[in-house]
C-alpha atoms as a PDB file:
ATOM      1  CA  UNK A   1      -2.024 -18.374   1.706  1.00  0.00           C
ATOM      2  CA  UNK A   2       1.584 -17.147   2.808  1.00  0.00           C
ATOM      3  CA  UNK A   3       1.937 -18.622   6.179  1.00  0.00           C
ATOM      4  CA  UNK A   4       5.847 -20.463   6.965  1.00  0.00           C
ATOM      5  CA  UNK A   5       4.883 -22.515  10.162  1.00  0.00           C
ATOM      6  CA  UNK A   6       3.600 -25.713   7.569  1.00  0.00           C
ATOM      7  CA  UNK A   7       0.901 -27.110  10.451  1.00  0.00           C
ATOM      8  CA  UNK A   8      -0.753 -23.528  10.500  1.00  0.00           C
ATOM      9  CA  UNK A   9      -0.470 -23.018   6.597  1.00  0.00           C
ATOM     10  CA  UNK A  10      -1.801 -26.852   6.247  1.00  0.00           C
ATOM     11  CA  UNK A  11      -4.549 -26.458   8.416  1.00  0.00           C
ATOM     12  CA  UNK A  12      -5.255 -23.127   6.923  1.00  0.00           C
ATOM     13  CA  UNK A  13      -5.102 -24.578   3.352  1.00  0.00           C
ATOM     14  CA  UNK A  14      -7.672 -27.347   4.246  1.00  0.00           C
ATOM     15  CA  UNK A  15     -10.521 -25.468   5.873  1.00  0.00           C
ATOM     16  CA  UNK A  16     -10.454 -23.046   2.579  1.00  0.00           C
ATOM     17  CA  UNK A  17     -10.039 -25.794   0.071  1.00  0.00           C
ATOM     18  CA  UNK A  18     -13.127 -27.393   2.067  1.00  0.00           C
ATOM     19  CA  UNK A  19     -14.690 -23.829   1.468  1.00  0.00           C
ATOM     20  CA  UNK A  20     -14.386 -23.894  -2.397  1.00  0.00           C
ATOM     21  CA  UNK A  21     -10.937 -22.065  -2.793  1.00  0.00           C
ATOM     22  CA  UNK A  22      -8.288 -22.663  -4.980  1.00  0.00           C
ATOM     23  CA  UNK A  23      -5.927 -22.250  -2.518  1.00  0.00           C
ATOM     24  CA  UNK A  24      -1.843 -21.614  -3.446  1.00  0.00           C
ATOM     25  CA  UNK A  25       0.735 -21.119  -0.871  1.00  0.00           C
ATOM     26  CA  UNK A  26       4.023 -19.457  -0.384  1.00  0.00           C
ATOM     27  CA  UNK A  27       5.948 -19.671   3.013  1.00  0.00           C
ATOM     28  CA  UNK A  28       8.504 -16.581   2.718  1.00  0.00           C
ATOM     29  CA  UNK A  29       7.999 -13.354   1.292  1.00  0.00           C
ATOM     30  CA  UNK A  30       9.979 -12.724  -1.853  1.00  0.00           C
ATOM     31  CA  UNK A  31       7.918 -16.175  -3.156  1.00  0.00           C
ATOM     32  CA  UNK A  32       4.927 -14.403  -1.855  1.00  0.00           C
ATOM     33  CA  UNK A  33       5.092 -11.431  -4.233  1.00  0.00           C
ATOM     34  CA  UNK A  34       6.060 -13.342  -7.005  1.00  0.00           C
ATOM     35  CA  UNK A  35       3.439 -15.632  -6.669  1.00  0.00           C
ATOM     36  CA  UNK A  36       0.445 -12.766  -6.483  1.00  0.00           C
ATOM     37  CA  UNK A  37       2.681 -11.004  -9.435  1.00  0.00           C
ATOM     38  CA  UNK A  38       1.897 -14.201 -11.249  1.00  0.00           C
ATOM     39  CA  UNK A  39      -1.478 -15.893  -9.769  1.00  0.00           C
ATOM     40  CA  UNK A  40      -3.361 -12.679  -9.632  1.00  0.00           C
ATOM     41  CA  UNK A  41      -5.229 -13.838  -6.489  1.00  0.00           C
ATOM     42  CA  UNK A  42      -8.630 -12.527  -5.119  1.00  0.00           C
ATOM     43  CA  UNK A  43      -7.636 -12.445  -1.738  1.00  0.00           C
ATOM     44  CA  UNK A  44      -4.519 -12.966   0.064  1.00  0.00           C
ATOM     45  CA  UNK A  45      -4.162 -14.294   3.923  1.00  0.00           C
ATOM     46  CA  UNK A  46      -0.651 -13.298   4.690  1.00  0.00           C
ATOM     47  CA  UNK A  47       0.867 -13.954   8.029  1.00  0.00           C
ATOM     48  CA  UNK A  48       2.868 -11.177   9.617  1.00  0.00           C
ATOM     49  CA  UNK A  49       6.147 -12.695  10.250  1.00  0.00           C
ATOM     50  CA  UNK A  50       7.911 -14.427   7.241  1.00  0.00           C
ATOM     51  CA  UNK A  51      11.615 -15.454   6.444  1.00  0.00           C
ATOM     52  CA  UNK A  52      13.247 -13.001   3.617  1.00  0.00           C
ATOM     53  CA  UNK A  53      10.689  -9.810   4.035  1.00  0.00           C
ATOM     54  CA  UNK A  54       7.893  -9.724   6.375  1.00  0.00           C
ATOM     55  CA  UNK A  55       4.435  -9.078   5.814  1.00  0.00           C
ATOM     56  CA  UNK A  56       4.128  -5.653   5.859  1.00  0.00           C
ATOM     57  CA  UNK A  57       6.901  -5.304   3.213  1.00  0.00           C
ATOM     58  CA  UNK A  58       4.767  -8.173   1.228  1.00  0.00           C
ATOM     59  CA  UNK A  59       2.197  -5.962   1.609  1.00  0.00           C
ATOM     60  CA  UNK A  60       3.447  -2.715   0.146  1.00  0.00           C
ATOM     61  CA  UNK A  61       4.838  -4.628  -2.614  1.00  0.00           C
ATOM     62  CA  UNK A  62       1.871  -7.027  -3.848  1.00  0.00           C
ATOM     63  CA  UNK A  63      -0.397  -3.723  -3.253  1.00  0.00           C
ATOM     64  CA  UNK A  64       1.991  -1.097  -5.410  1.00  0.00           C
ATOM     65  CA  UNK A  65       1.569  -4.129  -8.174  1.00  0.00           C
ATOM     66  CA  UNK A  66      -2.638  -4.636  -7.915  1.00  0.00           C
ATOM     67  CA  UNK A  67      -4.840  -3.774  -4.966  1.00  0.00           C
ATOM     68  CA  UNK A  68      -5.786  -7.361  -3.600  1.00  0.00           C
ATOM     69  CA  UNK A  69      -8.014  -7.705  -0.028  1.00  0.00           C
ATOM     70  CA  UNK A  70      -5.690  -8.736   2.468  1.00  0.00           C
ATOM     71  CA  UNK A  71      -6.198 -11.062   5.636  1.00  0.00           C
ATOM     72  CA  UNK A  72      -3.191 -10.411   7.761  1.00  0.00           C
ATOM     73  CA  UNK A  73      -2.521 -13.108  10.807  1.00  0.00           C
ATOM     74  CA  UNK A  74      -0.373 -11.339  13.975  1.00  0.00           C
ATOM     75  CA  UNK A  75       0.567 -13.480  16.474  1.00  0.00           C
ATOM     76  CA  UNK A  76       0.675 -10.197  19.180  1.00  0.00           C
ATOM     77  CA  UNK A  77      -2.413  -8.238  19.777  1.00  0.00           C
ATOM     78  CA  UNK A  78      -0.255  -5.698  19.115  1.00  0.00           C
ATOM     79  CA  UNK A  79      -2.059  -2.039  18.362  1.00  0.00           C
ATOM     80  CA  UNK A  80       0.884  -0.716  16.346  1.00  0.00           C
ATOM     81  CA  UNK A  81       1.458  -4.143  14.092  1.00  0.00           C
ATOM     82  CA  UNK A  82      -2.328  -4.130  13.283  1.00  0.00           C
ATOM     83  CA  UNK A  83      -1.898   0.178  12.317  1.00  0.00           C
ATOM     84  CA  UNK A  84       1.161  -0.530  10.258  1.00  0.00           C
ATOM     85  CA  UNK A  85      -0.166  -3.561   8.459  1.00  0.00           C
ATOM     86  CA  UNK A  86      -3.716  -1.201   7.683  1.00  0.00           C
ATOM     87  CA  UNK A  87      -1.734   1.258   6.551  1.00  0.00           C
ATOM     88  CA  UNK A  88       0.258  -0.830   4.219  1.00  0.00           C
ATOM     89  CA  UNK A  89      -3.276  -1.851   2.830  1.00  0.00           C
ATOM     90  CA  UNK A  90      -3.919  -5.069   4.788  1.00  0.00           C
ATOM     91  CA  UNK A  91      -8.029  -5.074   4.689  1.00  0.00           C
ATOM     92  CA  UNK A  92      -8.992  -7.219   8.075  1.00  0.00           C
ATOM     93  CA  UNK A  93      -6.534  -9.041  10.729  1.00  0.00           C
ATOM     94  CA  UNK A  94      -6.927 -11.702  12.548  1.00  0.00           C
ATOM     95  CA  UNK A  95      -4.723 -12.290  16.034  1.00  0.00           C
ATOM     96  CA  UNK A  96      -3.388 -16.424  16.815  1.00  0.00           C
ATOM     97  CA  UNK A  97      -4.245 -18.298  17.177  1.00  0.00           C
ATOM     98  CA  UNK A  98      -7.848 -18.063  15.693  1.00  0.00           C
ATOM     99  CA  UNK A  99     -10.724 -19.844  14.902  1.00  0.00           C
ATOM    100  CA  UNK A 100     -10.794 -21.449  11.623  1.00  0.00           C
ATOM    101  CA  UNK A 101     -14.206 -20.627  11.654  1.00  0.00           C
ATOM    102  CA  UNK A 102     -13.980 -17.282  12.106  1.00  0.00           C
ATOM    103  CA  UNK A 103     -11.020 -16.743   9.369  1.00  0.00           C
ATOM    104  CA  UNK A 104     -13.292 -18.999   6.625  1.00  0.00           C
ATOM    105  CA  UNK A 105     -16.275 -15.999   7.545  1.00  0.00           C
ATOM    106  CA  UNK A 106     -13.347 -13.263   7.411  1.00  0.00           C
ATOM    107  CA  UNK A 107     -12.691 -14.502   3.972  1.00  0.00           C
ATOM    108  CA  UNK A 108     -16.091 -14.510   2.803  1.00  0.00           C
ATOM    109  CA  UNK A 109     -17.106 -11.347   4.142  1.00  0.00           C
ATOM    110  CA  UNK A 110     -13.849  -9.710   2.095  1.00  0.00           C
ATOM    111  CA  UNK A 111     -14.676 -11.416  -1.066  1.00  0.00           C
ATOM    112  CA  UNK A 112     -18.675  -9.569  -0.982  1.00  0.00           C
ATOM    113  CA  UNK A 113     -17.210  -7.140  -0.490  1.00  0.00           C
ATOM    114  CA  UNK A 114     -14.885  -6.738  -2.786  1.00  0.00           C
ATOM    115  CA  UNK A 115     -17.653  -8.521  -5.812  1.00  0.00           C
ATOM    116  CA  UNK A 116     -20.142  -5.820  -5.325  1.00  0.00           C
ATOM    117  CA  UNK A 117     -21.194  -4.431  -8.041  1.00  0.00           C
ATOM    118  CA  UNK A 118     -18.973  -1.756 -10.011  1.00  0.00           C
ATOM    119  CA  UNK A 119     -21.817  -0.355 -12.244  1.00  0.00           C
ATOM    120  CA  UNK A 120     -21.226   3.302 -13.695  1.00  0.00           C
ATOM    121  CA  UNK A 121     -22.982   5.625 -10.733  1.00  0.00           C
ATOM    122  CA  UNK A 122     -22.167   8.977 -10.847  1.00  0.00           C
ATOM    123  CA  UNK A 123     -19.515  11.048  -8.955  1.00  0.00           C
ATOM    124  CA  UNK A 124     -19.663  12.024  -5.596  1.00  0.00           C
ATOM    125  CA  UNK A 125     -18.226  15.886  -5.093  1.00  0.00           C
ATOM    126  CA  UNK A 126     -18.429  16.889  -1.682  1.00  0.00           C
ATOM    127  CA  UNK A 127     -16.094  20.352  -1.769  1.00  0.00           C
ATOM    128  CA  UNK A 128     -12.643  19.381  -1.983  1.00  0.00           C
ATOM    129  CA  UNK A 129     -13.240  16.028  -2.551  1.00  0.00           C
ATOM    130  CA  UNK A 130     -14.268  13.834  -5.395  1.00  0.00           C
ATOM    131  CA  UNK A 131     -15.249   9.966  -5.592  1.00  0.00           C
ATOM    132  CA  UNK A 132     -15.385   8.857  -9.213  1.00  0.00           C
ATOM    133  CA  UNK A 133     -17.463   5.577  -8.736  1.00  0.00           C
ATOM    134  CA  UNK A 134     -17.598   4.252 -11.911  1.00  0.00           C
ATOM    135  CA  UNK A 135     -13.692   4.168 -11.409  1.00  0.00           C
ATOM    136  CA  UNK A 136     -13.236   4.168  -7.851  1.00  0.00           C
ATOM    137  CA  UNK A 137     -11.134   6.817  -8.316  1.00  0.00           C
ATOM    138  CA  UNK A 138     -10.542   9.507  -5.451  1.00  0.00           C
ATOM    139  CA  UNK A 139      -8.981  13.101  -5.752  1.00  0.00           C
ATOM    140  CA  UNK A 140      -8.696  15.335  -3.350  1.00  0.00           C
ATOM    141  CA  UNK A 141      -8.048  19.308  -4.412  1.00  0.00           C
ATOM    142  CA  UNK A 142      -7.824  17.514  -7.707  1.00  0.00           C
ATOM    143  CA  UNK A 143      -4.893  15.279  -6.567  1.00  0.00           C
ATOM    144  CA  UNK A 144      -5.623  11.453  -6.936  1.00  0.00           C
ATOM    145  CA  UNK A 145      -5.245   9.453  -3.672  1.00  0.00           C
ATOM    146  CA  UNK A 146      -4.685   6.050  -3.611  1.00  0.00           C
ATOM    147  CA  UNK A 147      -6.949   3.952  -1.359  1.00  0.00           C
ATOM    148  CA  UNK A 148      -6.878   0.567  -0.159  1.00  0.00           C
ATOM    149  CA  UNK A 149     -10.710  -1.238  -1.221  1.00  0.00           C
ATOM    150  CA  UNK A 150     -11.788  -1.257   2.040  1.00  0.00           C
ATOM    151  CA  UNK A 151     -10.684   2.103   2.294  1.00  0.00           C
ATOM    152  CA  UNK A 152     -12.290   3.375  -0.784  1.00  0.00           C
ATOM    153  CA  UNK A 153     -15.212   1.206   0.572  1.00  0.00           C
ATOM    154  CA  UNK A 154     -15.628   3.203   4.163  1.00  0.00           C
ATOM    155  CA  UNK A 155     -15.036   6.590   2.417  1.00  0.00           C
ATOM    156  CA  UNK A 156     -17.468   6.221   0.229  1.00  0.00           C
ATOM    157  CA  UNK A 157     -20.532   5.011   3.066  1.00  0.00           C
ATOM    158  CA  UNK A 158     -19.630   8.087   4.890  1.00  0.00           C
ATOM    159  CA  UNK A 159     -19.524  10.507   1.414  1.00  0.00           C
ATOM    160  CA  UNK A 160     -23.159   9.226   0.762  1.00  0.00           C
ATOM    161  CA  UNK A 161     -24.943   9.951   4.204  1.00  0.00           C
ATOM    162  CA  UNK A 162     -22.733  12.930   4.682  1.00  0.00           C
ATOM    163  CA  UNK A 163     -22.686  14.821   7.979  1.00  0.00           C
ATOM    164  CA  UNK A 164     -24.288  11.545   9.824  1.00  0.00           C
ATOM    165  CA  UNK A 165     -22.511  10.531  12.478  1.00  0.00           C
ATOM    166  CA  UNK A 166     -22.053   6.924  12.107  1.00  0.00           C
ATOM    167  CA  UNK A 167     -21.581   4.411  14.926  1.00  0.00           C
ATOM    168  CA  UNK A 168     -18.736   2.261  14.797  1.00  0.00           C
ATOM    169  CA  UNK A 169     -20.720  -0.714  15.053  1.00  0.00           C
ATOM    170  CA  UNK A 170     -22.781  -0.064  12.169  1.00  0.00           C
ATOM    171  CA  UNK A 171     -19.722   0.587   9.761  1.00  0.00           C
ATOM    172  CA  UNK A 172     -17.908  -2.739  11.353  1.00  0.00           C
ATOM    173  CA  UNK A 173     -21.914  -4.489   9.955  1.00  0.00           C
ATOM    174  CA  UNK A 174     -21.645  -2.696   6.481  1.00  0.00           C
ATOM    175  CA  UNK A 175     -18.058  -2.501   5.115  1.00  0.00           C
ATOM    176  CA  UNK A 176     -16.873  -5.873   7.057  1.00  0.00           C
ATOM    177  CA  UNK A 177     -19.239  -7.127   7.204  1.00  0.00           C
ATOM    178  CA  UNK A 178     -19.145  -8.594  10.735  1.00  0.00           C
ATOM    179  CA  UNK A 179     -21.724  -9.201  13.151  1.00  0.00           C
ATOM    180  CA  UNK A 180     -19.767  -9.647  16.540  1.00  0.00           C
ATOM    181  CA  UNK A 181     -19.601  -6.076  18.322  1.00  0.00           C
ATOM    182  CA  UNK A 182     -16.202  -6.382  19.017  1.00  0.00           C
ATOM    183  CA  UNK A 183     -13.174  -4.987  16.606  1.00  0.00           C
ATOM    184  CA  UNK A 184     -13.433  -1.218  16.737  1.00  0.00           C
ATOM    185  CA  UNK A 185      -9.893  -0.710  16.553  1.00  0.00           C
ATOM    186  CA  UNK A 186     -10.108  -2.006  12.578  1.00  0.00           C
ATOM    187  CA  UNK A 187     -12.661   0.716  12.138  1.00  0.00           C
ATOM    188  CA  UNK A 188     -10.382   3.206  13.847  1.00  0.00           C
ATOM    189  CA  UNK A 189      -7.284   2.519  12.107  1.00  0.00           C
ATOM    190  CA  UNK A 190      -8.845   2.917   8.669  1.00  0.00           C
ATOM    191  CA  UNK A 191     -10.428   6.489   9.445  1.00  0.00           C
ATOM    192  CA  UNK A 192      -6.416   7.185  10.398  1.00  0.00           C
ATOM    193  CA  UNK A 193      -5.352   5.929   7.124  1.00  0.00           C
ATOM    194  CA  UNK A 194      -7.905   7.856   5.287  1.00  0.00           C
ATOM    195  CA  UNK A 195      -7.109  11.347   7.452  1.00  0.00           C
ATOM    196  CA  UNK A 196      -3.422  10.213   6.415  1.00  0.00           C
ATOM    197  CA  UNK A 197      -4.290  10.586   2.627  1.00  0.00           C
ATOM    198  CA  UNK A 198      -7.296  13.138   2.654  1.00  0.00           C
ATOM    199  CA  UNK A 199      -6.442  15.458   5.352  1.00  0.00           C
ATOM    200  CA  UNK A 200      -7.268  15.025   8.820  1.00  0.00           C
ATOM    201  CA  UNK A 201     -10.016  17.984   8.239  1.00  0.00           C
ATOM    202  CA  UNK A 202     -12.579  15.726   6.460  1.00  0.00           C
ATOM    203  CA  UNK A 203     -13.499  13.568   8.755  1.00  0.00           C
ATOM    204  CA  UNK A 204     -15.224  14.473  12.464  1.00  0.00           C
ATOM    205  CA  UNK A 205     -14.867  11.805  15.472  1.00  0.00           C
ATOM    206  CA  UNK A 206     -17.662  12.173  17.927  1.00  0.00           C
ATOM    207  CA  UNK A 207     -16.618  10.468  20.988  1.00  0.00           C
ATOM    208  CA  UNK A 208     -18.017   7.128  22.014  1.00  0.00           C
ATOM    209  CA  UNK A 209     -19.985   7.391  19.284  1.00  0.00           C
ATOM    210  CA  UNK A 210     -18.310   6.874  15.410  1.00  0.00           C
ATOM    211  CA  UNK A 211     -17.484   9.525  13.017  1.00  0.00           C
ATOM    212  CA  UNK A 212     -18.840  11.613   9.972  1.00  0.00           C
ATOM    213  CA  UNK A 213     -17.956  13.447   6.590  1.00  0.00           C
ATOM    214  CA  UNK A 214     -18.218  16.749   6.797  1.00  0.00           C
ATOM    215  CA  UNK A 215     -16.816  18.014   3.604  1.00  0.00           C
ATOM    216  CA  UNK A 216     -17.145  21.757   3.085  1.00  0.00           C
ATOM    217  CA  UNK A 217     -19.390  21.947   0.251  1.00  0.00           C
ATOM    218  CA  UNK A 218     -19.361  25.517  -1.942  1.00  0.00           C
END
């Protein structure tokens, strides 16, 4: 938990603590990278704004180290913090002030995730790209990209019902894991970051609707 306002961090603390966590904190950022450096956490919940490096830059950092999920807390429901922090490989956000609640089932739904199962299956090669599974491993043109979970997550969905056009809602159900119909913009933002390290050619929006793979195969 890196969070430096101590009521939010202690109230935080509690409600995962009463969930079953081992819960450490850290209240800036340098102590925040050291401590996931160290602690080798399963999931982090790192608020935004944070004396010594925010938590974007705690992001990039704890990320270049060991991909982690990420719960980032904004306090703006601001559309370019939440892209930046996605694309610095924050997993899910959550805007204050929030229900505690909601942030114990945000945690839960990223920890599923991120224990299903890693058994051997065998490669996905859709054209120019390939999805190693059995090392969730992606190249594109034979040029490794490196993906976020969630990322590699979404990309892989779309790689195995390729050419469906998939509605929003259903990918917020099956990668988040989230019931509520609302938080679209998540699902958008990780589509950008995956056109970002793909190629924007891979993946077709269909308006109102969600999106598909349509890798060229040979």
């Amino acid at each position: 938990m890196v969070e430096d306002d101590p009521t939010i961090a202690g109230s935080v603390i509690a409600r995962l603590r009463a969930e079953g966590f081992a819960v450490a904190h850290a209240g800036t950022g340098p102590a925040a990278v050291e401590a996931a450096g160290r602690l080798k956490p399963d999931l982090i919940v790192l608020d935004l704004m944070l004396p010594g490096f925010d938590g974007l830059e705690v992001c990039r950092r704890v990320q270049a180290q060991r991909p982690v999920p990420v719960l980032m807390l904004t306090a703006r429901d601001d559309e370019n913090d939440l892209l930046v922090g996605l694309a610095v490989g924050a997993d899910d956000y959550l805007t204050k002030p929030f229900s505690m609640r909601v942030l114990a089932a945000r945690v839960h739904a990223l920890l599923r995730r991120a224990d299903r199962s890693t058994a051997p299956d065998a490669p996905i090669k859709l054209g120019p790209l390939e999805i190693i599974r059995s090392e969730r491993r992606v190249r594109r043109d034979g040029a490794e990209a490196h993906l976020t979970p969630t990322e590699y997550d979404l990309l892989v969905y779309l790689a195995e019902r390729h050419r469906s056009v998939l509605p929003r809602e259903r990918l917020l159900a099956e990668i988040w894991g989230w019931a509520e119909g609302y938080g679209t913009r998540t699902v958008d933002s990780h589509i950008k970051a995956l056109r970002r390290k793909l190629g924007a050619d891979l993946i077709r929006t269909v308006h109102g609707v969600g999106y598909a793979l349509e890798a060229e195969t040979q």
